[in-house]
Protein backbone atom coordinates (compact mmCIF):
# COMPACT_ATOMS: atom_id res chain seq x y z
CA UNK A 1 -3.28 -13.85 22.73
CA UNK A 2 -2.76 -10.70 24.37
CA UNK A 3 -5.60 -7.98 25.33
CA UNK A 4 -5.79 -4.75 26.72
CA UNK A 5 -8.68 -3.37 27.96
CA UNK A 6 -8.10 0.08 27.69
CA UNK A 7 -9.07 3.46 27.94
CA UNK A 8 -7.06 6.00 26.29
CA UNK A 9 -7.86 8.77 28.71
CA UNK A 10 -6.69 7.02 31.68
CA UNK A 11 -3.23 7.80 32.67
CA UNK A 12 -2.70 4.17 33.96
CA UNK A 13 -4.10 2.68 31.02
CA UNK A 14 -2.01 4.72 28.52
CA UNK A 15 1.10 4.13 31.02
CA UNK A 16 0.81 -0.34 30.65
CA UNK A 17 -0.06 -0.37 26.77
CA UNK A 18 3.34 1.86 26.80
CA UNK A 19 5.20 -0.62 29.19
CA UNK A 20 4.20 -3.46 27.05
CA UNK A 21 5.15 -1.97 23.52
CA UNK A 22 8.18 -1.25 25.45
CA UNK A 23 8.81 -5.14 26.08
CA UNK A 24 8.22 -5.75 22.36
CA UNK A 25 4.59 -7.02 22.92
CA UNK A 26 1.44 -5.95 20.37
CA UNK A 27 -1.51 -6.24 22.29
CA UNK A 28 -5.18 -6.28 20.99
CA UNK A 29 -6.43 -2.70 22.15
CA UNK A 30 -10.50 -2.99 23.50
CA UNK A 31 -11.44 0.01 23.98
CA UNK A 32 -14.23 -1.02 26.69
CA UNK A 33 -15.95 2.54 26.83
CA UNK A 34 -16.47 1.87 23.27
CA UNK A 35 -16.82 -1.89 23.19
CA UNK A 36 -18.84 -2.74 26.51
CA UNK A 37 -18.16 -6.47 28.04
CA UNK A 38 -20.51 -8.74 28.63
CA UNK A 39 -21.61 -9.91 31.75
CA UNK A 40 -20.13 -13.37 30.52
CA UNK A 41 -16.59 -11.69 29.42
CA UNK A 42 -16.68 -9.96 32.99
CA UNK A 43 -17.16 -13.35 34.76
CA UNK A 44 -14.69 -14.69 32.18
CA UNK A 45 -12.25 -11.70 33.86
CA UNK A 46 -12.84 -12.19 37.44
CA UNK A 47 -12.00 -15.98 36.89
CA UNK A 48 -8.52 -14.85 35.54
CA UNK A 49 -7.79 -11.91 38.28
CA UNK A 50 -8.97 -14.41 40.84
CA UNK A 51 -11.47 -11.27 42.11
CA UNK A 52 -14.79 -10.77 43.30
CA UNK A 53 -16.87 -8.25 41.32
CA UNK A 54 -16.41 -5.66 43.85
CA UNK A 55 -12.83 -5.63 43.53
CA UNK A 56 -13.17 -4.54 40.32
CA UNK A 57 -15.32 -1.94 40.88
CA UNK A 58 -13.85 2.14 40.84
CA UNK A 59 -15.52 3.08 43.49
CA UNK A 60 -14.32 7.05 43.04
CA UNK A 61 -16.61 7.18 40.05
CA UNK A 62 -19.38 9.45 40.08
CA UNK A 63 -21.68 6.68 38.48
CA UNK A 64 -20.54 4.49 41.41
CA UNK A 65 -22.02 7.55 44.05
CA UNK A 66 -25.08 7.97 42.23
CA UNK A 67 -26.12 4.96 41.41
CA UNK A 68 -25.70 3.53 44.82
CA UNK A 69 -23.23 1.00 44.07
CA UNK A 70 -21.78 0.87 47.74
CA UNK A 71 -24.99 -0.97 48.86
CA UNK A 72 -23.84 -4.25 50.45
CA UNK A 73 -27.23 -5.68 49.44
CA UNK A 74 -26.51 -5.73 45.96
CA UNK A 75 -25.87 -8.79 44.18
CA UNK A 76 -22.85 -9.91 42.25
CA UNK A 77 -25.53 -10.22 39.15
CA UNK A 78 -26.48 -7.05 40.42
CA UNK A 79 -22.84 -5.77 40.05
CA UNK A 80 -22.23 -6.90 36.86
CA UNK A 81 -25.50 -5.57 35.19
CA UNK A 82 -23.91 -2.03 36.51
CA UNK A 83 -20.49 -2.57 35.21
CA UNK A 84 -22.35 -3.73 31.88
CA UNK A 85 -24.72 -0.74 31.97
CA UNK A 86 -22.13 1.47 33.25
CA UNK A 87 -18.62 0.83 31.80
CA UNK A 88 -16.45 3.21 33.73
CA UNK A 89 -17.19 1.46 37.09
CA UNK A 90 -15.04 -1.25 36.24
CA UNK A 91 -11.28 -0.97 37.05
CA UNK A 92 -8.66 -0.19 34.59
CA UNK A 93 -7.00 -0.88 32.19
CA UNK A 94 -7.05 -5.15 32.56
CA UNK A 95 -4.45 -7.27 30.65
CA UNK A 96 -5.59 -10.62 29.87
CA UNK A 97 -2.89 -13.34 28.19
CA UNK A 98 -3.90 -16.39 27.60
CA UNK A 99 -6.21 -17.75 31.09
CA UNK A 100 -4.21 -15.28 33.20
CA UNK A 101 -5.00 -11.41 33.81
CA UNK A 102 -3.54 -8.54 35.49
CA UNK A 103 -4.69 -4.97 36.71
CA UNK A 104 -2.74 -2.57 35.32
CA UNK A 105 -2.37 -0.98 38.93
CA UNK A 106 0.33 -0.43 38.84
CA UNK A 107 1.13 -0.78 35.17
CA UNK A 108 4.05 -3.56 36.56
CA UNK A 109 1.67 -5.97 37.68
CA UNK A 110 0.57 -6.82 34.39
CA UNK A 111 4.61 -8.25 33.66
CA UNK A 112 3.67 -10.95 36.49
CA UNK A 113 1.31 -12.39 33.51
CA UNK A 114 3.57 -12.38 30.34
């Protein structure tokens, strides 16, 4: 099955769920603002990038600055309980088929994964 996670005001994010209606593909939409992961789904998502939780992390996001985010002392558990709490922090838009995933940035490296 594919899955976006998406959000629809994010010029990258609207740019891959083009590029893969463009290769004939119907993914299911998450809208992740909307639909928070879980901190399991998230660890389910770094398994597939092959990431640690900081990769995933937007770290130009004013939630990431005032929250403190940056501090090296945090825990991965840590992390994940801000992505959870705080949904814009994580990176965007993700493409998940099957066991493998893809960050949409650029929108052509989610191809490597279909």
């Amino acid at each position: 099955m594919l899955t976006i996670y998406h959000n629809p005001r994010c010029s990258k994010s609207r740019q891959t769920l083009q590029l893969l209606e463009e290769q004939g593909l119907e993914p299911a939409i998450i809208e992740y603002l909307k639909q928070p992961l879980s901190k399991t789904q998230l660890k389910d998502l770094l398994g597939m990038l092959g990431l640690e939780v900081r990769d995933i992390i937007r770290t130009s996001e004013a939630d990431y600055k005032d929250n403190n985010i940056k501090d090296p002392n945090l825990t991965d558990d840590q992390l994940l309980d801000a992505i959870v709490g705080m949904p814009k922090l994580m990176q965007r838009p993700i493409v998940v088929n099957g066991n493998k995933a893809a960050i949409g940035r650029p929108p052509e490296h989610v191809l490597d994964i279909l």
